[in-house]
N, C-alpha and C. Protein backbone atom coordinates (compact mmCIF):
# COMPACT_ATOMS: atom_id res chain seq x y z
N UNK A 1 108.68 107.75 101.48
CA UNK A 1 107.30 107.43 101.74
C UNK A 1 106.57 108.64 102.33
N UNK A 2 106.81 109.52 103.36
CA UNK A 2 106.58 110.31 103.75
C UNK A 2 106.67 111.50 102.96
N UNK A 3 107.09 111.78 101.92
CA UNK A 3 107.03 112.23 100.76
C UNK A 3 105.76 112.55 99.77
N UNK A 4 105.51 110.97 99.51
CA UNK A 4 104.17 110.70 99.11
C UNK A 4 102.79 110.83 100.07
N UNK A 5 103.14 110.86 101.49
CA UNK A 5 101.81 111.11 101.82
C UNK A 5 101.31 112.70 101.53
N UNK A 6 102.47 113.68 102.15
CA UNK A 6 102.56 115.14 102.17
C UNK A 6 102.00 115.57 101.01
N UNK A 7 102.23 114.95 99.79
CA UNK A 7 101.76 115.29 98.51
C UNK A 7 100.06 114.65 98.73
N UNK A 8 100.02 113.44 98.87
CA UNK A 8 98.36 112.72 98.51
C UNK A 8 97.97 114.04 99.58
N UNK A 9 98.16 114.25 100.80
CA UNK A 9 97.02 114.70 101.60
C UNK A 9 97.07 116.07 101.75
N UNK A 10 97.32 116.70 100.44
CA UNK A 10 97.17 118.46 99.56
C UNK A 10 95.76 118.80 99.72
N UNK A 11 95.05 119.64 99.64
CA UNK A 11 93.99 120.22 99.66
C UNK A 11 93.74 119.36 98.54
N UNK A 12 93.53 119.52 97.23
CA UNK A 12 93.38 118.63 96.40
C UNK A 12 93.00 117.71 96.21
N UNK A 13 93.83 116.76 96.82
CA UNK A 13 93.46 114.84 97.15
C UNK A 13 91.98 114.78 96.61
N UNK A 14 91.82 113.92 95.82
CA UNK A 14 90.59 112.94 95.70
C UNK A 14 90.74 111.82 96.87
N UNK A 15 91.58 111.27 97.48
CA UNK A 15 91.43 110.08 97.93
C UNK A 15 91.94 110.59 99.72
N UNK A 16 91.95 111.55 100.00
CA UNK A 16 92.53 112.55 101.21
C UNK A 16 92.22 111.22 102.12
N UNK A 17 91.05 111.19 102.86
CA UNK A 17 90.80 110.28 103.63
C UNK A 17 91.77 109.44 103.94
N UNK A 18 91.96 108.25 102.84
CA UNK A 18 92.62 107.06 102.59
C UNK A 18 94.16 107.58 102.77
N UNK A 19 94.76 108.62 102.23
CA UNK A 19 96.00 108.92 102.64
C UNK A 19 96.37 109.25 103.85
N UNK A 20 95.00 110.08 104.80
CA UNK A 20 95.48 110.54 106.08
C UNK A 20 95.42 109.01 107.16
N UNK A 21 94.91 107.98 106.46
CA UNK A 21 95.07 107.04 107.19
C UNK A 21 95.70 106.46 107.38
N UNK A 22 96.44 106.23 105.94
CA UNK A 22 97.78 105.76 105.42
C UNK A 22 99.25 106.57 106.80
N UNK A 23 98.96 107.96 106.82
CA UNK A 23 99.74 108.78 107.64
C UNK A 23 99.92 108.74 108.87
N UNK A 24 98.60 108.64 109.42
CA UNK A 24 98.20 108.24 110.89
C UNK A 24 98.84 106.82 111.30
N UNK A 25 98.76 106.06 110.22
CA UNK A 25 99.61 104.59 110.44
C UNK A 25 100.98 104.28 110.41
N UNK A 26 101.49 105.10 109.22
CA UNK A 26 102.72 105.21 108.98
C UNK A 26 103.46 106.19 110.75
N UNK A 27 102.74 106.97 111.39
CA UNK A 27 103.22 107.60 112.52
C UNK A 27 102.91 106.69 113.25
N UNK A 28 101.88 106.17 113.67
CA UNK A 28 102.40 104.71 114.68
C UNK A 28 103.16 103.70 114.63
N UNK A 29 103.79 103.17 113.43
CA UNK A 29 104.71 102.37 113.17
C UNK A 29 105.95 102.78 113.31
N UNK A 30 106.08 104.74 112.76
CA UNK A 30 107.48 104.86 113.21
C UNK A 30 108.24 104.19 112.37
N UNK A 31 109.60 104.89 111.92
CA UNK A 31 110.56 104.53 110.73
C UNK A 31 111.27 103.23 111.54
N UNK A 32 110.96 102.70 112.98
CA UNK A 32 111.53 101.50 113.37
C UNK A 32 110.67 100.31 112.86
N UNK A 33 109.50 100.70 112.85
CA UNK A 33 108.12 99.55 112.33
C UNK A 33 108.07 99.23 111.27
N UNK A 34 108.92 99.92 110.06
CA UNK A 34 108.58 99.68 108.55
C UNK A 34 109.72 98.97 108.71
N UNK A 35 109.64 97.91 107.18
CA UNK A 35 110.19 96.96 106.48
C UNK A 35 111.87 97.93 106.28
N UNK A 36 112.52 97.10 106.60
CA UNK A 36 114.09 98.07 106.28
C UNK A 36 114.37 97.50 104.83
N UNK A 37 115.08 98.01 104.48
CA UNK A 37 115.43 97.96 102.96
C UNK A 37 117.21 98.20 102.51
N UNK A 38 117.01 97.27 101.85
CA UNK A 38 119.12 97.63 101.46
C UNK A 38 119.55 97.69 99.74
N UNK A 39 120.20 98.68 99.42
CA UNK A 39 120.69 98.73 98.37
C UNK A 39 121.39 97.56 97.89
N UNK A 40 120.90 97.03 96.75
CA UNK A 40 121.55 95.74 96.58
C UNK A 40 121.67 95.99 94.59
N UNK A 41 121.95 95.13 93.89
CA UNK A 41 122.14 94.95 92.49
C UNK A 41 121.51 93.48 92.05
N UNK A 42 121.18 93.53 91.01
CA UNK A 42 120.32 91.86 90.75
C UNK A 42 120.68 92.22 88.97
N UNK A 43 120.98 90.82 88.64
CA UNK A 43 121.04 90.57 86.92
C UNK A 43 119.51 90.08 86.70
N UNK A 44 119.52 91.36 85.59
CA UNK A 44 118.30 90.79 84.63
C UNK A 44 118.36 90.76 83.71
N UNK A 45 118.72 89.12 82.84
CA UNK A 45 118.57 89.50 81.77
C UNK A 45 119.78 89.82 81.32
N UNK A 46 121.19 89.78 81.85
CA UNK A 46 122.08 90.16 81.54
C UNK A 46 122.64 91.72 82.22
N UNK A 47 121.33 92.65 82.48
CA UNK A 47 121.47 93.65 82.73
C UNK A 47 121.65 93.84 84.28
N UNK A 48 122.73 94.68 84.87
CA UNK A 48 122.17 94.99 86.13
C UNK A 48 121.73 95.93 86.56
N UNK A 49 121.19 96.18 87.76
CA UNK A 49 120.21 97.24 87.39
C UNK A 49 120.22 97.31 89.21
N UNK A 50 120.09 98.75 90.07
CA UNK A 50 120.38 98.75 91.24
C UNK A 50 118.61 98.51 92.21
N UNK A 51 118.46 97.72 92.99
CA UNK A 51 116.96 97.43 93.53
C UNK A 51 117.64 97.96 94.82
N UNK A 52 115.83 97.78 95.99
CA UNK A 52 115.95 97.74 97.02
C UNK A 52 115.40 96.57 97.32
N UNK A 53 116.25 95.62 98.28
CA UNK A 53 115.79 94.59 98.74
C UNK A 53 114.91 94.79 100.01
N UNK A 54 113.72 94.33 100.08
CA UNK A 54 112.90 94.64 101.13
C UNK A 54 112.57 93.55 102.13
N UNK A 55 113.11 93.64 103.55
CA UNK A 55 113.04 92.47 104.00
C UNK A 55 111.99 92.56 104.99
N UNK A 56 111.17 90.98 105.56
CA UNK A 56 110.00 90.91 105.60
C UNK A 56 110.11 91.16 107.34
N UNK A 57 108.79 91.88 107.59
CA UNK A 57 108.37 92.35 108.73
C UNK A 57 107.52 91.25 109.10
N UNK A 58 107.80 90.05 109.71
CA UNK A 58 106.99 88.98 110.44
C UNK A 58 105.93 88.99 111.57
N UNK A 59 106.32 90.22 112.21
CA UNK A 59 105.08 90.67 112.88
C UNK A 59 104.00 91.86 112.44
N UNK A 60 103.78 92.55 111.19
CA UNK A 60 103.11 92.91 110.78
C UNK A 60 102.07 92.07 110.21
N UNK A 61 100.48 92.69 110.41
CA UNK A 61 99.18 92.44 109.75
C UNK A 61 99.57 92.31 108.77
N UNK A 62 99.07 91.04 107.62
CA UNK A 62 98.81 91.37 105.97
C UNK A 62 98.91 92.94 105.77
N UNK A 63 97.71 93.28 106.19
CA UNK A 63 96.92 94.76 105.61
C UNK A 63 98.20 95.56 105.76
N UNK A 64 98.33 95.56 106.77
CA UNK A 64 99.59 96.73 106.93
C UNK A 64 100.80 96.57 105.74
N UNK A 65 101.48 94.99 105.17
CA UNK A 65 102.08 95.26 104.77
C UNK A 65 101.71 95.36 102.82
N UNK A 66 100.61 95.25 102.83
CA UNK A 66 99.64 95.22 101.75
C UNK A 66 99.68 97.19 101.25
N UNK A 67 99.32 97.71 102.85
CA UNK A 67 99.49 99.36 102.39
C UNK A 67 100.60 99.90 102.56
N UNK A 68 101.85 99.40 103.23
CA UNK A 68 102.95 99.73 102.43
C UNK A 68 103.04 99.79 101.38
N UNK A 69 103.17 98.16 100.70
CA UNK A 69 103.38 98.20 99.06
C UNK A 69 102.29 99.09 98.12
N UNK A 70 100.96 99.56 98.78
CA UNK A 70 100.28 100.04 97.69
C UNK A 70 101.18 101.58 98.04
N UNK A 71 101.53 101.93 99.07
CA UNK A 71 102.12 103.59 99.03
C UNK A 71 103.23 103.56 98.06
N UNK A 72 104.11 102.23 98.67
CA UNK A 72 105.40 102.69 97.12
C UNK A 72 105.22 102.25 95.84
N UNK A 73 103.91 101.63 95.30
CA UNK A 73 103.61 101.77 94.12
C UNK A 73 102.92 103.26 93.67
N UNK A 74 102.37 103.92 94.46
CA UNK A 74 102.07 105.14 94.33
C UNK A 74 102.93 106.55 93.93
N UNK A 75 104.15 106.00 94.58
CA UNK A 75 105.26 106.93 94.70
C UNK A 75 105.57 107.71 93.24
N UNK A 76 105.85 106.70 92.07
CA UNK A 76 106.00 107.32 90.80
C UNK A 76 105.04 108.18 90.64
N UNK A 77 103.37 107.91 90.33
CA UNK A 77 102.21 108.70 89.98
C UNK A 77 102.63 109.69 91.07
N UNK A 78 103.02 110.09 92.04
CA UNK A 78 102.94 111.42 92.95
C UNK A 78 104.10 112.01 92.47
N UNK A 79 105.35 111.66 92.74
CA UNK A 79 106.56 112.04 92.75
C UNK A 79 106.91 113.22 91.08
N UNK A 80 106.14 112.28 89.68
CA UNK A 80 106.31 112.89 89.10
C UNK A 80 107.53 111.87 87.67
N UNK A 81 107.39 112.14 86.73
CA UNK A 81 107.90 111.15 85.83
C UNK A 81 109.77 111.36 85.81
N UNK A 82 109.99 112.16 86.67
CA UNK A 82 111.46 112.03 86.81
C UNK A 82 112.08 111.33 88.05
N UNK A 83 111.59 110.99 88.87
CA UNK A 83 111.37 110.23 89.85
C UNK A 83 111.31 109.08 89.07
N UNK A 84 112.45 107.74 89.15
CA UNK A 84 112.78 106.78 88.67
C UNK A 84 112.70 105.64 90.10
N UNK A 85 111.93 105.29 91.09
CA UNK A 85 112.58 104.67 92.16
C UNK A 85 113.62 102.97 91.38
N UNK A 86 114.08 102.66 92.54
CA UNK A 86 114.49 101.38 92.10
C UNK A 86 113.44 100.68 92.39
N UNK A 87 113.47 98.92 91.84
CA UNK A 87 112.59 98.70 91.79
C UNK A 87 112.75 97.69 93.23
N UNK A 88 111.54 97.27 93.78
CA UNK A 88 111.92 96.36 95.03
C UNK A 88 111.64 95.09 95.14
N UNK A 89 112.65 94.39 95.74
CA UNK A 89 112.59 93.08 95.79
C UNK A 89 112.29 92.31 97.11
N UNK A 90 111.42 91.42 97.12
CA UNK A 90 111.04 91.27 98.52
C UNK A 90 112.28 90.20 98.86
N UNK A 91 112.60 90.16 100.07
CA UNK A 91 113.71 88.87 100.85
C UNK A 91 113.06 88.42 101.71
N UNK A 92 113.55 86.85 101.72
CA UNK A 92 113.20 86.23 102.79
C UNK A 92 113.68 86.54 104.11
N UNK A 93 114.28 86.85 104.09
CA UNK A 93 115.33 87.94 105.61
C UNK A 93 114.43 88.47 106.27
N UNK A 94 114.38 88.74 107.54
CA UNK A 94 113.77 89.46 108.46
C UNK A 94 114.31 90.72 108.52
N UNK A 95 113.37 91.57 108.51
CA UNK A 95 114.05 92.54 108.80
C UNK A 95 113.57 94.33 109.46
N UNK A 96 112.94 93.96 110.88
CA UNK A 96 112.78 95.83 111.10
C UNK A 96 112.46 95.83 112.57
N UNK A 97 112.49 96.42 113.09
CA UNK A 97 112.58 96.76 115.04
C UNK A 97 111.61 96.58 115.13
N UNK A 98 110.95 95.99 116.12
CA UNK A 98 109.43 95.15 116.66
C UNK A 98 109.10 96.64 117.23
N UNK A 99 108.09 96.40 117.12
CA UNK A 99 107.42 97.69 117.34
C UNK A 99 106.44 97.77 118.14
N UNK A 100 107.18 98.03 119.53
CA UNK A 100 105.86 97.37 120.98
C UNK A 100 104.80 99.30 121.00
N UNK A 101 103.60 99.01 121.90
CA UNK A 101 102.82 99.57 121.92
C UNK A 101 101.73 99.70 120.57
N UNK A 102 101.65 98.96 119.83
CA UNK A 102 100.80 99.30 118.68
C UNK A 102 99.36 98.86 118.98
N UNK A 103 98.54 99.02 117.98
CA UNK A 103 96.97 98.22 118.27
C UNK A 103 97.44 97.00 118.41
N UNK A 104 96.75 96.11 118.71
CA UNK A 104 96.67 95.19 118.17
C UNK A 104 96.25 94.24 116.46
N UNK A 105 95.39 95.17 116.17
CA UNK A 105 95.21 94.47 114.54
C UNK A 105 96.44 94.56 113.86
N UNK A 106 97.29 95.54 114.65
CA UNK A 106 98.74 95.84 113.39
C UNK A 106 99.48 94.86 113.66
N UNK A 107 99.24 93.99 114.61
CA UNK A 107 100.26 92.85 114.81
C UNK A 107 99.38 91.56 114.32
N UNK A 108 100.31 90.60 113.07
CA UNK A 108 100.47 89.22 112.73
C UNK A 108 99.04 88.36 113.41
N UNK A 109 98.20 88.07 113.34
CA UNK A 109 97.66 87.79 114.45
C UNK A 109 97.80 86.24 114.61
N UNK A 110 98.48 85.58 113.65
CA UNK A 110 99.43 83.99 113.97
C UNK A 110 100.63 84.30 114.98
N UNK A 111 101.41 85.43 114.61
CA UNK A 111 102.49 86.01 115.29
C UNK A 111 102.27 85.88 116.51
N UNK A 112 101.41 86.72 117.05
CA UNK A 112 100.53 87.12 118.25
C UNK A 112 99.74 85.94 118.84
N UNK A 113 99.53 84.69 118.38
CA UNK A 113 99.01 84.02 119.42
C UNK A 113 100.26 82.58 119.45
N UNK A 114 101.59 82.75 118.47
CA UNK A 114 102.55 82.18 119.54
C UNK A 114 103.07 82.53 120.25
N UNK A 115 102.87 84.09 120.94
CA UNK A 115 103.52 84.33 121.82
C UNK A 115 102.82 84.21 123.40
N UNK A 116 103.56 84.50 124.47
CA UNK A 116 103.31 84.02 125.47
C UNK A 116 102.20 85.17 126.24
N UNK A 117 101.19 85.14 127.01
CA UNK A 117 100.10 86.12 127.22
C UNK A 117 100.81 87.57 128.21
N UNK A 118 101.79 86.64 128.89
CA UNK A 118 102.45 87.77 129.84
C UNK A 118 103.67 88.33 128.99
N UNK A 119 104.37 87.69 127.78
CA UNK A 119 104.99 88.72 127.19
C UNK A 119 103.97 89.92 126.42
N UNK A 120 103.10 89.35 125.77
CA UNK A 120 102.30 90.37 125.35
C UNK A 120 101.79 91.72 125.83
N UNK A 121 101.19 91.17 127.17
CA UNK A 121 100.72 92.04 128.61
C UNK A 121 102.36 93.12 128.90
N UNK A 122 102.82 92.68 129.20
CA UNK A 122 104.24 93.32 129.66
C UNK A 122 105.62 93.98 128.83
N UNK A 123 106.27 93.53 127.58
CA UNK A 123 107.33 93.53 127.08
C UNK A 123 106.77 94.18 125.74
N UNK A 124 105.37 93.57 125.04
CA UNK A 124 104.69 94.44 124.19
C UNK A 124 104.03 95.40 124.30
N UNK A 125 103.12 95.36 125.01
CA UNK A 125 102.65 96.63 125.59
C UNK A 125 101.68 96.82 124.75
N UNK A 126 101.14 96.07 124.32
CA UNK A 126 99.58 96.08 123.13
C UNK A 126 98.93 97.14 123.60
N UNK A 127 98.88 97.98 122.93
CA UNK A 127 97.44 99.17 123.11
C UNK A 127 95.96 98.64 122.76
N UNK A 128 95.78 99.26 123.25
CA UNK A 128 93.68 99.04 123.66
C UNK A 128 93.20 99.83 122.86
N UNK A 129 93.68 100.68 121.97
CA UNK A 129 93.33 101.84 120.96
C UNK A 129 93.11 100.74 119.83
N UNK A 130 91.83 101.16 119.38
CA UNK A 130 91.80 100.26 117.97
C UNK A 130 92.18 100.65 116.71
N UNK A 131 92.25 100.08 115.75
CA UNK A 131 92.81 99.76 114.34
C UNK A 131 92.17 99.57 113.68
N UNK A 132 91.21 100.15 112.95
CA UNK A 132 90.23 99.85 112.19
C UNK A 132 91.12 99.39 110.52
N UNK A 133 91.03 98.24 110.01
CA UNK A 133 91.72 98.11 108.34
C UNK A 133 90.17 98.91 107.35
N UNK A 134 90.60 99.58 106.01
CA UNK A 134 90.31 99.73 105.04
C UNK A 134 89.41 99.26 104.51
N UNK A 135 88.33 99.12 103.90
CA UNK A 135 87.80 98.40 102.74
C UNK A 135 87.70 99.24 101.64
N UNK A 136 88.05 98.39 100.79
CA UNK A 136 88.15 99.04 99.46
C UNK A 136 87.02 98.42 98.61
N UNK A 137 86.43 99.72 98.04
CA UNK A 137 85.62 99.23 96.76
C UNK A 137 86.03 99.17 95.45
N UNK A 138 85.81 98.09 95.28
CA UNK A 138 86.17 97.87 93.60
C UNK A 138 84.68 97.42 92.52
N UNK A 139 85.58 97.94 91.51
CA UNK A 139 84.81 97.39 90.22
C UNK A 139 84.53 96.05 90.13
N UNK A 140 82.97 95.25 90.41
CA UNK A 140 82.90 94.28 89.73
C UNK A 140 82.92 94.07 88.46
């Protein structure tokens, strides 16, 4: 992943912005905050074929885990047509180190209001730094 940002945010970039944000986020989350992932095998079709199973980060924002998946769909178009990734499979499994000190928008915000106000205050350590999410324009 970090791969793909180094490349999007080249002098170059058309979309620079959106990647350095992508970067700035990906460094507050920290390789403990992202979705962990395990080499696994799945039949398709008869065929097997090697994936990464991606297991779900329950205290992440939608958004956040929305711009994960748009970075590793990106990965091929950057990487280059020899660059084959596997392909990924989401699991119901939990799976990645809670990740105290973040904004707050980066945390679940269902997540975040079953928890208790003094774990939040204390054991999370919610930062007061804000999180602004994305809007994207699209084609009507």
């Amino acid at each position: 992943m970090k791969q793909v940002i180094s490349l999007k945010t080249g002098p170059n970039a058309l979309d620079l912005a959106t990647w350095k944000y992508f970067a700035k986020m990906l460094d507050l989350l920290d390789i403990d905050g992202m979705s962990s992932e395990e080499d696994d095998v799945c039949d398709l079709q008869g065929n097997i074929i090697s994936v990464f199973t991606v297991k779900v980060c329950f205290w992440h924002a939608n958004e956040i885990s929305q711009y994960i998946e748009l970075i590793d769909k990106e990965a091929p178009n950057v990487l280059g047509p020899k660059s084959k990734p596997a392909p990924r499979v989401k699991s119901s499994v939990s799976g990645s180190t809670l990740r105290k000190g973040l904004p707050e928008q980066m945390y679940n915000p269902r997540w975040l209001a079953g928890l208790n106000n003094k774990y939040i205050e204390r054991e999370l350590c919610v930062s007061k730094e804000v999180f602004d999410f994305l809007v994207f324009a699209t084609n009507s």
